[in-house]
N, C-alpha and C. Protein backbone atom coordinates (compact mmCIF):
# COMPACT_ATOMS: atom_id res chain seq x y z
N UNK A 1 0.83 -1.18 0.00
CA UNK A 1 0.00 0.00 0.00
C UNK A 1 0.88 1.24 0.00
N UNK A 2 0.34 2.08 -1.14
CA UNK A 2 0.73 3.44 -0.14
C UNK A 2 0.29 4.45 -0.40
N UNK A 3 1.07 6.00 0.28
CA UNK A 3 0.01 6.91 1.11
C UNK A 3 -0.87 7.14 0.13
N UNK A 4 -2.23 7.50 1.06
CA UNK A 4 -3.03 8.34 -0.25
C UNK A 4 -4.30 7.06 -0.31
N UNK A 5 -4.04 5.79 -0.26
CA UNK A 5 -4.60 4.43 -0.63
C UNK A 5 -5.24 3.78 0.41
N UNK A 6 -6.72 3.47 0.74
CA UNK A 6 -7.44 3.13 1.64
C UNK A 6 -7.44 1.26 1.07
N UNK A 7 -7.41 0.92 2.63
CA UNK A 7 -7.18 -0.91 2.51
C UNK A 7 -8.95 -1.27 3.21
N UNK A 8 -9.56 -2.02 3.07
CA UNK A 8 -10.53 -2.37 4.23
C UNK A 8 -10.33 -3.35 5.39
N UNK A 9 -10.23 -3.29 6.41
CA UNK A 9 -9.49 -3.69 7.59
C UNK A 9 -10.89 -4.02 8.77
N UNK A 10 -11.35 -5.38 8.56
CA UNK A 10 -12.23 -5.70 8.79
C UNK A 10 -13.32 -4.99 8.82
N UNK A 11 -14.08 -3.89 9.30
CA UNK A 11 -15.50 -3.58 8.82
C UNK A 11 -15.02 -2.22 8.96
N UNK A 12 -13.48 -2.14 8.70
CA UNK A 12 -13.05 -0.29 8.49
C UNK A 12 -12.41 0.28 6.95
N UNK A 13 -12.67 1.06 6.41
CA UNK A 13 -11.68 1.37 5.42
C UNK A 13 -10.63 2.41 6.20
N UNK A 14 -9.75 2.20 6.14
CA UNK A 14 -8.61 2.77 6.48
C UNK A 14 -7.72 3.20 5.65
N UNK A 15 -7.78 4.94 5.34
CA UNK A 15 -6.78 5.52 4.66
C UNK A 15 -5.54 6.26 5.11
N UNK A 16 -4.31 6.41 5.01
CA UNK A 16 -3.13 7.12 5.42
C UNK A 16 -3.11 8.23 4.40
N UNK A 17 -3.48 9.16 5.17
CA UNK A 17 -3.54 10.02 4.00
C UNK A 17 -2.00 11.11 3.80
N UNK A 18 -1.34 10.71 5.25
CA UNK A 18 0.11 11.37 4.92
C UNK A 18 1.04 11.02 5.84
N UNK A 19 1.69 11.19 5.77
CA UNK A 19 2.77 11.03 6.92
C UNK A 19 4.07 12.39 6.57
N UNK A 20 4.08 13.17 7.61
CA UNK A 20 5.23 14.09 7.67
C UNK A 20 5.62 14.53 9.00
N UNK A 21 6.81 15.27 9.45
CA UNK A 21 7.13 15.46 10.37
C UNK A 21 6.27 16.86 10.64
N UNK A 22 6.08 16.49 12.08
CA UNK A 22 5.20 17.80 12.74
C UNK A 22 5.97 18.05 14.18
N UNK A 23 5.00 19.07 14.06
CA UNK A 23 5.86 20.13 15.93
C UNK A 23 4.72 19.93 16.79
N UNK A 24 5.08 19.29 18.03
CA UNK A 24 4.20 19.56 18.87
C UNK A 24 4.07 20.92 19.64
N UNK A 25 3.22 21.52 19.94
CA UNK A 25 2.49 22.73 20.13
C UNK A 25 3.41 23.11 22.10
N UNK A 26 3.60 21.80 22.66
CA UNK A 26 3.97 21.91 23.62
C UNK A 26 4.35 20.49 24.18
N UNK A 27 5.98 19.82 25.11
CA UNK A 27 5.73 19.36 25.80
C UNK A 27 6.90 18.19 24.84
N UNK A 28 7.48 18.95 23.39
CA UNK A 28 8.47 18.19 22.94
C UNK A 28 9.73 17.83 23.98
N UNK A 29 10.41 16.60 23.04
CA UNK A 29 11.39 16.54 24.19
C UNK A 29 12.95 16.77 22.98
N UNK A 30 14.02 17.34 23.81
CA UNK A 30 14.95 17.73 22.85
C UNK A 30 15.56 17.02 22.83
N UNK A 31 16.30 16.92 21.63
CA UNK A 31 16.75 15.42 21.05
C UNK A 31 15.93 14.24 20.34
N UNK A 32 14.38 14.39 20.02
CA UNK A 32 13.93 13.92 19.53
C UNK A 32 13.07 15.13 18.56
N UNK A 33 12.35 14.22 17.14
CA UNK A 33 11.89 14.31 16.44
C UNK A 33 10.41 13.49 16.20
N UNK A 34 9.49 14.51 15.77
CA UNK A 34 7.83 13.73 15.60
C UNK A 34 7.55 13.74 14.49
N UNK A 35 6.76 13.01 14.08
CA UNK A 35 6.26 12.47 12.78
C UNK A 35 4.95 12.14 12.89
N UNK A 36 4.08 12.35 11.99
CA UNK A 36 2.75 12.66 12.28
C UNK A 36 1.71 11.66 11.20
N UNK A 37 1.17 10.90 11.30
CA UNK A 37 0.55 9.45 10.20
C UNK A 37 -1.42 10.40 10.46
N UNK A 38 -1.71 11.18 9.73
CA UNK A 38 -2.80 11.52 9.02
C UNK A 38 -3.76 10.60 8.66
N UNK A 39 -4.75 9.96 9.38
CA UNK A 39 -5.64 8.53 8.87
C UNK A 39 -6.96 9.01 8.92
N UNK A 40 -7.78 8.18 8.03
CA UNK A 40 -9.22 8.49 8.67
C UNK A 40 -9.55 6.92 9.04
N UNK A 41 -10.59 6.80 9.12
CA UNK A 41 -11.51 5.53 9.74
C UNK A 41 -12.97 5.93 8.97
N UNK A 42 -12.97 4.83 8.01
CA UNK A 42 -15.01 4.61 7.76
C UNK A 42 -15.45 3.92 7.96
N UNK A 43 -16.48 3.71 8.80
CA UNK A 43 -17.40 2.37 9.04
C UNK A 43 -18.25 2.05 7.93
N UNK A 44 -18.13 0.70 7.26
CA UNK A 44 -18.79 0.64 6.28
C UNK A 44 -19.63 -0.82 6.46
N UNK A 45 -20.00 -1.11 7.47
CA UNK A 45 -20.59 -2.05 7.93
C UNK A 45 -21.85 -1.68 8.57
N UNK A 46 -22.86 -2.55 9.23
CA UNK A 46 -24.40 -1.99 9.48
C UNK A 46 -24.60 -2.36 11.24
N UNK A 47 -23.37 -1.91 12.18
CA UNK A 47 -22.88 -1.39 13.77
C UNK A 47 -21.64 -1.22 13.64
N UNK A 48 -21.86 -0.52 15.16
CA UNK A 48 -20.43 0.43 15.57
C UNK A 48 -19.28 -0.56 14.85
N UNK A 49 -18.47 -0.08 15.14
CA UNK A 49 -16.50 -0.36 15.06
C UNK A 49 -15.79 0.55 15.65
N UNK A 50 -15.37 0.01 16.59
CA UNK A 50 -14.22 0.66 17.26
C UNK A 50 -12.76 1.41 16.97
N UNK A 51 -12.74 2.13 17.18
CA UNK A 51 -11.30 2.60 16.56
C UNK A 51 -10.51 2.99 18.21
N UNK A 52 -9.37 2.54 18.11
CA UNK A 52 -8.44 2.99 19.42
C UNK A 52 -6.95 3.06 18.54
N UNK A 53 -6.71 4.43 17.97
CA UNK A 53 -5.40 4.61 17.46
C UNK A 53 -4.58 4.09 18.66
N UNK A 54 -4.27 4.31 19.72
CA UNK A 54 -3.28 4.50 19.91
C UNK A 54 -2.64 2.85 20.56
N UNK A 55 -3.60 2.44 20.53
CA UNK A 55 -3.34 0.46 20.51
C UNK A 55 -3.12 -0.14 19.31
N UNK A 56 -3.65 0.41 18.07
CA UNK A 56 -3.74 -0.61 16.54
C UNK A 56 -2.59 0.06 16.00
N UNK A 57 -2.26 1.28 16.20
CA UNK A 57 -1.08 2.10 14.61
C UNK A 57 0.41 2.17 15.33
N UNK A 58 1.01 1.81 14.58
CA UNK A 58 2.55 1.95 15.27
C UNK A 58 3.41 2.13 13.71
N UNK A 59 4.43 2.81 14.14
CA UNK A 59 5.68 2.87 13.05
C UNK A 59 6.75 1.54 13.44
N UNK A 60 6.75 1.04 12.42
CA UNK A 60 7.45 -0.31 12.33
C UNK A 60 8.52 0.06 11.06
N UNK A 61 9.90 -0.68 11.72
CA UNK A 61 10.98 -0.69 10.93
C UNK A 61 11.72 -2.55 10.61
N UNK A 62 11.13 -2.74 9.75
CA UNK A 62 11.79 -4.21 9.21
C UNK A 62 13.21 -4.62 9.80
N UNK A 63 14.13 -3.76 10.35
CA UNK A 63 15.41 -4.10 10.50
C UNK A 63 15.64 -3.63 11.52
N UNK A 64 14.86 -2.87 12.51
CA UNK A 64 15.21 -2.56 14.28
C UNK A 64 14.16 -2.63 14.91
N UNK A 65 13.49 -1.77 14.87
CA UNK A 65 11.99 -2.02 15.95
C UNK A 65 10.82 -1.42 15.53
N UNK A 66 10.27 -1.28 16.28
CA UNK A 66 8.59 -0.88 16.42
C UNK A 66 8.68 0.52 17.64
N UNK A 67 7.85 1.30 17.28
CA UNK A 67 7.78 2.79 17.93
C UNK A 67 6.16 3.03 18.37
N UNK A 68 5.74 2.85 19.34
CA UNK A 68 4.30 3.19 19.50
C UNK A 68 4.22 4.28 19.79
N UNK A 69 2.93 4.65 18.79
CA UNK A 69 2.38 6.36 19.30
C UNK A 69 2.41 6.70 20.32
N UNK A 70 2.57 8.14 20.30
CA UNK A 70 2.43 8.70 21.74
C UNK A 70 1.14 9.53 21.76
N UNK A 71 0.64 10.06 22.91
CA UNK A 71 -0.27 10.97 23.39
C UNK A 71 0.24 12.30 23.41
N UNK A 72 -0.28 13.09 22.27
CA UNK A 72 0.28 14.35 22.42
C UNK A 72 -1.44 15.20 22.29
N UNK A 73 -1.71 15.61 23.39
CA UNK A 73 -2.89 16.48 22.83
C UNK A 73 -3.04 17.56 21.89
N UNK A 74 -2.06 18.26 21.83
CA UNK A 74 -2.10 18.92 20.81
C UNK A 74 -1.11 19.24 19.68
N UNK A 75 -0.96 19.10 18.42
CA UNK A 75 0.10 19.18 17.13
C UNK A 75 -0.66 20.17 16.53
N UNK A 76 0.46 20.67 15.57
CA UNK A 76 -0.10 21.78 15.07
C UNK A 76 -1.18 21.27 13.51
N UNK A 77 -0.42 20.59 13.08
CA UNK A 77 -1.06 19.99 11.85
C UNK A 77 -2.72 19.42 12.24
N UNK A 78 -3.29 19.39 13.25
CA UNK A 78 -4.50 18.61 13.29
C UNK A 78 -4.96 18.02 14.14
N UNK A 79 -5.90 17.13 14.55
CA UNK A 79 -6.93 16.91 15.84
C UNK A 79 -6.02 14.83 15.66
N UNK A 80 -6.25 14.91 16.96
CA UNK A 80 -5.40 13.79 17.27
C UNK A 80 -6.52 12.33 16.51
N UNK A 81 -6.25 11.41 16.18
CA UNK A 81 -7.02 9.95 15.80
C UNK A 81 -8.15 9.65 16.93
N UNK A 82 -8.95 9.30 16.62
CA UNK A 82 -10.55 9.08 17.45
C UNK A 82 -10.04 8.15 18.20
N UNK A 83 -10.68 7.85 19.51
CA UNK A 83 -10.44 6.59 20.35
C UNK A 83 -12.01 6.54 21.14
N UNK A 84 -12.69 5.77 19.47
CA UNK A 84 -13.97 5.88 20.04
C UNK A 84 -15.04 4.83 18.93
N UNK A 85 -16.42 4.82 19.14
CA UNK A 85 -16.62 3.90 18.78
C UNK A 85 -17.76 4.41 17.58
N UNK A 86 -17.72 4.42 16.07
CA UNK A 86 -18.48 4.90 15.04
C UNK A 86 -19.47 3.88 15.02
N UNK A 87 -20.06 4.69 14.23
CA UNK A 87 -21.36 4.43 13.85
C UNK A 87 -21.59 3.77 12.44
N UNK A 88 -22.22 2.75 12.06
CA UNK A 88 -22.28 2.93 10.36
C UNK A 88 -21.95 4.04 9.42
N UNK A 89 -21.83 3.97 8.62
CA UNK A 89 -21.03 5.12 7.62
C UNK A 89 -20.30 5.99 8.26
N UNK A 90 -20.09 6.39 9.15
CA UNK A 90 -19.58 7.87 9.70
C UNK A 90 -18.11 7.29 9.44
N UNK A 91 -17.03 8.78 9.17
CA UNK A 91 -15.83 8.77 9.15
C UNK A 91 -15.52 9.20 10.02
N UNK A 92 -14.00 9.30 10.78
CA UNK A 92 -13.22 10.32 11.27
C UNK A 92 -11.82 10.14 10.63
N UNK A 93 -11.42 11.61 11.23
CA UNK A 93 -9.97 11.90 10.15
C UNK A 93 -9.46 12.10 11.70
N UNK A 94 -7.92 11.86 11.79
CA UNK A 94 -6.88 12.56 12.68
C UNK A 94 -5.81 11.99 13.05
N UNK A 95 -4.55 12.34 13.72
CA UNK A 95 -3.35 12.12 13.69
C UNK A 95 -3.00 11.29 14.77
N UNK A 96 -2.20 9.89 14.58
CA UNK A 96 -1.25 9.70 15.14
C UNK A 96 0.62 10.14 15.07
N UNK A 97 0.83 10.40 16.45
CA UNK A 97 2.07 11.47 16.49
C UNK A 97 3.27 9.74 16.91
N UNK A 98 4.40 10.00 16.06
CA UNK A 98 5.24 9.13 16.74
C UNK A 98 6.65 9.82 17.28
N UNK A 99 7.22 10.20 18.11
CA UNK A 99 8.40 10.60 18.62
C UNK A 99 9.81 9.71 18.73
N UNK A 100 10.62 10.00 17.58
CA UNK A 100 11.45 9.56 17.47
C UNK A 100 13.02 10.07 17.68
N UNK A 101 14.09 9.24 18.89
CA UNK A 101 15.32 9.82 18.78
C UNK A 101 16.16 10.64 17.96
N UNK A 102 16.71 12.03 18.02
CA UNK A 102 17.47 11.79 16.52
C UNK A 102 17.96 11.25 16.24
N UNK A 103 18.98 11.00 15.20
CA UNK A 103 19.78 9.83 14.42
C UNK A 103 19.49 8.43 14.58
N UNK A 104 18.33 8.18 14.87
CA UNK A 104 17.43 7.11 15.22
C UNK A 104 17.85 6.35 13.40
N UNK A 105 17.80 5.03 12.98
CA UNK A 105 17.78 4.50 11.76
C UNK A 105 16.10 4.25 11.45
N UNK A 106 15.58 4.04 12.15
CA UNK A 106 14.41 3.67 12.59
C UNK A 106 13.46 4.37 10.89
N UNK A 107 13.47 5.58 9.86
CA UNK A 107 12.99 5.81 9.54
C UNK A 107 13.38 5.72 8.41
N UNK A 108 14.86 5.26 7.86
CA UNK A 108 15.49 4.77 6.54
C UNK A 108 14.55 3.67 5.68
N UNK A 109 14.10 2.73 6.53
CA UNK A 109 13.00 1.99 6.01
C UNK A 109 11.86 1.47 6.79
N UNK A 110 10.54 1.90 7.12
CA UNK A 110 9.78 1.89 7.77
C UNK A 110 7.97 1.90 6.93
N UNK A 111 7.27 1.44 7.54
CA UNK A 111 6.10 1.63 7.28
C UNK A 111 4.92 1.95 8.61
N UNK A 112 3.90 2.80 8.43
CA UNK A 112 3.09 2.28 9.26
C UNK A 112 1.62 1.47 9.26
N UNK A 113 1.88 0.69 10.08
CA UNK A 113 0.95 -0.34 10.56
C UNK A 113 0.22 -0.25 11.60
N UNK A 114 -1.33 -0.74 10.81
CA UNK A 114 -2.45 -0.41 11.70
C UNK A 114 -3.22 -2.11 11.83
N UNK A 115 -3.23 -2.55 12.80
CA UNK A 115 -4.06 -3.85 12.82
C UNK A 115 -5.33 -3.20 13.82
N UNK A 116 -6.24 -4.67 13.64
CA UNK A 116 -8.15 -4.24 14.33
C UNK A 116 -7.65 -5.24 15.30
N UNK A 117 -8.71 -5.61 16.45
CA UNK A 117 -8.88 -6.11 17.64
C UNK A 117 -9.14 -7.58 16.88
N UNK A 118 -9.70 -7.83 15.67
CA UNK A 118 -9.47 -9.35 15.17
C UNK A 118 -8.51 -9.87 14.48
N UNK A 119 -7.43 -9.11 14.71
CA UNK A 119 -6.36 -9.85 13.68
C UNK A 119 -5.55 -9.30 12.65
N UNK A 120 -7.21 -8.22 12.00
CA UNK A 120 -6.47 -7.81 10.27
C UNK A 120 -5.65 -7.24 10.70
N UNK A 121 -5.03 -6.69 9.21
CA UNK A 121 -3.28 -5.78 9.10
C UNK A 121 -3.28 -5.42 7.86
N UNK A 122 -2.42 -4.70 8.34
CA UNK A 122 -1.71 -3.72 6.66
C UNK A 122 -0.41 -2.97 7.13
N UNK A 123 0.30 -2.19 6.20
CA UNK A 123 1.17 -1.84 6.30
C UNK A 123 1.27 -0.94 5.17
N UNK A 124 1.67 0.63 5.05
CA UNK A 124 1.72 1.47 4.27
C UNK A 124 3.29 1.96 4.14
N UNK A 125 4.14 1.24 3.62
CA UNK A 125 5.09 1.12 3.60
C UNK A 125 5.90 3.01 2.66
N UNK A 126 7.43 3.48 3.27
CA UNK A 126 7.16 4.75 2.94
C UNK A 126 8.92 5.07 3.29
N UNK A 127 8.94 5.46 2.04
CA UNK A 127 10.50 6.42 1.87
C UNK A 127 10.64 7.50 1.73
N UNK A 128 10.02 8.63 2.29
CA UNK A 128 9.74 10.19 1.89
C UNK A 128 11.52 10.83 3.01
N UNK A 129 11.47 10.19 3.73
CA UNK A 129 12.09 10.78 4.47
C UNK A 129 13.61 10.75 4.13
């Protein structure tokens, strides 16, 4: 997959609609760097679906580790990822923030990955950086 490209992820379509580095508004830490994964969530099924960014999406690197989002209430780019439960058709759009060391390798080759509470997966694999 990649950015821009919605997968369906058990009864969600799930799009990445960007990934770039962002500033948090307050509460950065120095010596690191944030990066910001832009998603929405559509329910396209006939009940709720749950969405909890900050358990399903992580930045994953094939050759060192895995980086789980952090809680940043506020970035400048946009309203943080829903952690809540939709409705048939309804969307939401918003950001997971990941905070990364500098000179971290971690982003030479990386994708991010979003799995559901049953299993599915994907991976939006991404060399911008």
């Amino acid at each position: 997959m990649n950015v821009g490209e919605s997968v369906r992820v058990g009864g969600l379509d799930v799009t990445l609609k960007q990934f770039s580095p962002v500033t948090p508004t307050e509460g950065g830490l120095d010596g690191w760097s944030y990066y910001g994964a832009e998603m929405s969530f559509e329910n396209v099924t006939d009940g709720p679906q749950a969405v909890m960014a900050d358990a399903q999406v992580r930045i994953e690197n094939i050759y060192v580790a895995t980086v789980d989002p952090l809680v940043m209430e506020d970035i400048e780019e946009g309203d943080g990822a829903p952690l809540a439960t939709m409705r048939p058709g309804e969307t939401q759009t918003g950001w997971v923030v990941f905070g990364v060391p500098d000179g971290s390798e971690i982003l030479e080759s990386f994708g991010v990955y979003y799995i559901d509470d049953e299993g599915n997966e994907v991976v939006w694999w991404n060399n911008i950086l």
